[in-house]
Protein backbone atom coordinates (compact mmCIF):
# COMPACT_ATOMS: atom_id res chain seq x y z
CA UNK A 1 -24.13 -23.33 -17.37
CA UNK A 2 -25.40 -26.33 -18.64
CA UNK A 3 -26.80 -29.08 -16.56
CA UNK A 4 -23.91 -31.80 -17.82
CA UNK A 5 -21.35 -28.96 -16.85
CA UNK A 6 -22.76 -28.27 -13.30
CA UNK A 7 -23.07 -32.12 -12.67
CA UNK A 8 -18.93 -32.29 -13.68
CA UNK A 9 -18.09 -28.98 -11.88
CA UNK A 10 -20.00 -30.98 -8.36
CA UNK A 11 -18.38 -34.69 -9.12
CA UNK A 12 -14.49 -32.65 -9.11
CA UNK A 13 -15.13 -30.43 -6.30
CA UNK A 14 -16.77 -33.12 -4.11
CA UNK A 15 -14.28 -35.48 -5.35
CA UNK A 16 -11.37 -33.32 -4.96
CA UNK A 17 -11.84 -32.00 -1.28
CA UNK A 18 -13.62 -28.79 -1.75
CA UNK A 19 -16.45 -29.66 0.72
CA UNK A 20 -19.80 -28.08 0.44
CA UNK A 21 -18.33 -24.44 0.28
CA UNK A 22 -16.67 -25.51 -3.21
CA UNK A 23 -20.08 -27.64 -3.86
CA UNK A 24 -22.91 -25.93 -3.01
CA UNK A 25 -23.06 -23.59 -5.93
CA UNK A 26 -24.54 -27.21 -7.97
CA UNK A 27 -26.30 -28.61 -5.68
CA UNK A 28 -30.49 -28.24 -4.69
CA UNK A 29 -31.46 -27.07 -1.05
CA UNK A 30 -31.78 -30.45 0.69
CA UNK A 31 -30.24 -32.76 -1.87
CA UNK A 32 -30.28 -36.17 -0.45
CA UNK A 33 -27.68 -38.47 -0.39
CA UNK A 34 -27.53 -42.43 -0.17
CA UNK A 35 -25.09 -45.00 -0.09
CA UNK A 36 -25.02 -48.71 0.99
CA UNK A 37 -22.25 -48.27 2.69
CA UNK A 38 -21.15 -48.39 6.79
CA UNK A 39 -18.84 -45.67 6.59
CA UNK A 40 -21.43 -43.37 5.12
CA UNK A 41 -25.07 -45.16 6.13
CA UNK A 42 -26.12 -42.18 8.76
CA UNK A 43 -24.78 -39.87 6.10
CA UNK A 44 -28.30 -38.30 4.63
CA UNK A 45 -27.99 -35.11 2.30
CA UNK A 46 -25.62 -34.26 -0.38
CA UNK A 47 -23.88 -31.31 2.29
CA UNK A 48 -23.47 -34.02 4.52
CA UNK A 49 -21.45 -36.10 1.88
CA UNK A 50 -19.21 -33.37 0.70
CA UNK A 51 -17.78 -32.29 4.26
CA UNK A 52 -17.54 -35.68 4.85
CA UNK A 53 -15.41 -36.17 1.54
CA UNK A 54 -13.45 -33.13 2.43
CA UNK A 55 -12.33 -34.23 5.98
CA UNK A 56 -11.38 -37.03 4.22
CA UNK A 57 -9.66 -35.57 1.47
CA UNK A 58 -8.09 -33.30 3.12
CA UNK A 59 -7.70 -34.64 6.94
CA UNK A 60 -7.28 -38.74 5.91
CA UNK A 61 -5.40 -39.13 2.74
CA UNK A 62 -3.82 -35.67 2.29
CA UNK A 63 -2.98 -35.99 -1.63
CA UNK A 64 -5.41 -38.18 -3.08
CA UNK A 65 -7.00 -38.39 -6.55
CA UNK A 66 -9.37 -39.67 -8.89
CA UNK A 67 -8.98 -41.76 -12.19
CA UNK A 68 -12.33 -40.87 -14.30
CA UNK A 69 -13.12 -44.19 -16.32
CA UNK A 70 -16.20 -42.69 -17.92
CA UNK A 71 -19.25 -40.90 -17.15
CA UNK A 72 -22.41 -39.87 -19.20
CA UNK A 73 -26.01 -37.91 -18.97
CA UNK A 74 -29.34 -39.80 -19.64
CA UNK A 75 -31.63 -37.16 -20.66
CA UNK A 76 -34.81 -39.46 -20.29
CA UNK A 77 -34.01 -39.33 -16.14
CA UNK A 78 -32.11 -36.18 -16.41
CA UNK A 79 -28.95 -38.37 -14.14
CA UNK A 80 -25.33 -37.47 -14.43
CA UNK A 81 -23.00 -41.05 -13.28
CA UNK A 82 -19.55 -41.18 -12.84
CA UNK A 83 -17.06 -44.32 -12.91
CA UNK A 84 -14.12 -43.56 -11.03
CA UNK A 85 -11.29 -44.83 -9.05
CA UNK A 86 -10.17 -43.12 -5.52
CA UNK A 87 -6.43 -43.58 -5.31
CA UNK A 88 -5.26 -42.45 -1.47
CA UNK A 89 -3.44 -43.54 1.25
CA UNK A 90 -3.85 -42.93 5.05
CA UNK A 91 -0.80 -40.74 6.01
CA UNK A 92 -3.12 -37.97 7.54
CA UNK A 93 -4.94 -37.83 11.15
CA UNK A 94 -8.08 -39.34 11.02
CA UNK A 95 -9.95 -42.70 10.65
CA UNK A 96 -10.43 -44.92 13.34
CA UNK A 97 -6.66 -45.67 13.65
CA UNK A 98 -3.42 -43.78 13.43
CA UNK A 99 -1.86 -43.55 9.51
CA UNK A 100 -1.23 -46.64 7.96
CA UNK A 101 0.65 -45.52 5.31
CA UNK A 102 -1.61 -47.73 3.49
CA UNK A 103 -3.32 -46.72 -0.09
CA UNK A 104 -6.39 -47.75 -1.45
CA UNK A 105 -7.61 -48.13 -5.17
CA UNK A 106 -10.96 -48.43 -4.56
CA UNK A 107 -14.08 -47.93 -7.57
CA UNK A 108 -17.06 -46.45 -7.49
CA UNK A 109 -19.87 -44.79 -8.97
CA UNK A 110 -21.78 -41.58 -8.55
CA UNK A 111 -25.80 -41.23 -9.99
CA UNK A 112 -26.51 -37.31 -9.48
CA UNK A 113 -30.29 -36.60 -10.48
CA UNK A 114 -30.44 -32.92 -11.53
CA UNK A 115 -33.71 -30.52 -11.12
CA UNK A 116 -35.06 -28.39 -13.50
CA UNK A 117 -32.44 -26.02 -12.94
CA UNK A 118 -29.23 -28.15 -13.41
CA UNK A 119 -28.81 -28.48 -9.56
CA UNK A 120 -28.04 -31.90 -8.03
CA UNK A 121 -31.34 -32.88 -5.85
CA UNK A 122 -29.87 -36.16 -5.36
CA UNK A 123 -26.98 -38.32 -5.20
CA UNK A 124 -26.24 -41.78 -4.80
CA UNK A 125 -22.56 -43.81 -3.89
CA UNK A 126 -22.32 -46.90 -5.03
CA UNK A 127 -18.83 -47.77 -3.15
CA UNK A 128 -17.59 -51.39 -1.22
CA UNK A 129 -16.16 -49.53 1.46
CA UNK A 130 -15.21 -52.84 3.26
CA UNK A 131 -12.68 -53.63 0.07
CA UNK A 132 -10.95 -49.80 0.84
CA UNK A 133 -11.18 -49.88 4.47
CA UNK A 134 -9.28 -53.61 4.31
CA UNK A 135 -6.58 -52.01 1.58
CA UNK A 136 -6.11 -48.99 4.16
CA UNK A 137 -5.31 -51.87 7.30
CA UNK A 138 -8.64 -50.67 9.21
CA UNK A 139 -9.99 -53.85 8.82
């Protein structure tokens, strides 16, 4: 497999609830993770991330999806991004108040730097989590 393809194969599992079971297969042993972002500051290493994204995926906002916008590979850095849009509503336990029944449309962007051998070793969210958490009524 090709590094582009692993780098898709991780951005739809993570994105689509699989957590690091349906992840780990593309990613480097102790991947780090950042984003500048409350919800997800103490949040360290790309495992982290994906059970996080599966809880809530799967827990949160029980049907929720992605619109891909674009995404690319620079070679030169060997760095996957993705421009997406989450699309999910709070109808699901979980989150620091009962469901909402409020959706979100929130954008952000994924940088996944791959190793040598088409693993991610590191990933970084770019998200304003204060413009979802305010379209979900947590805010």
């Amino acid at each position: 497999m090709s590094t582009i393809e692993s780098a898709n194969k991780f951005f739809d599992a993570c994105e689509t609830g699989k957590g690091w079971d349906g992840c780990k297969d593309y990613v480097a042993e102790n991947a780090s993770f950042e984003c500048q972002a409350a919800p997800l500051a103490d949040v360290g290493t790309v495992e982290a991330y994906c059970e996080w994204m599966a809880g809530f995926a799967n827990v949160t906002a029980p049907g929720c999806r992605y619109d891909l916008h674009t995404s690319g590979f620079d070679a030169d850095n060997n760095t996957a991004f993705f421009f997406a849009t989450f699309i999910g509503t709070h109808s699901g336990d979980g989150g620091p108040v009962p469901p909402t029944n409020k959706e979100t449309r929130s954008h952000y962007v994924y940088t996944l730097t791959m190793n040598a051998e088409g693993k991610v070793e590191k990933m970084v969210k770019i998200w304003n989590a204060s413009f979802a958490l305010r379209q979900l009524g947590w805010m």
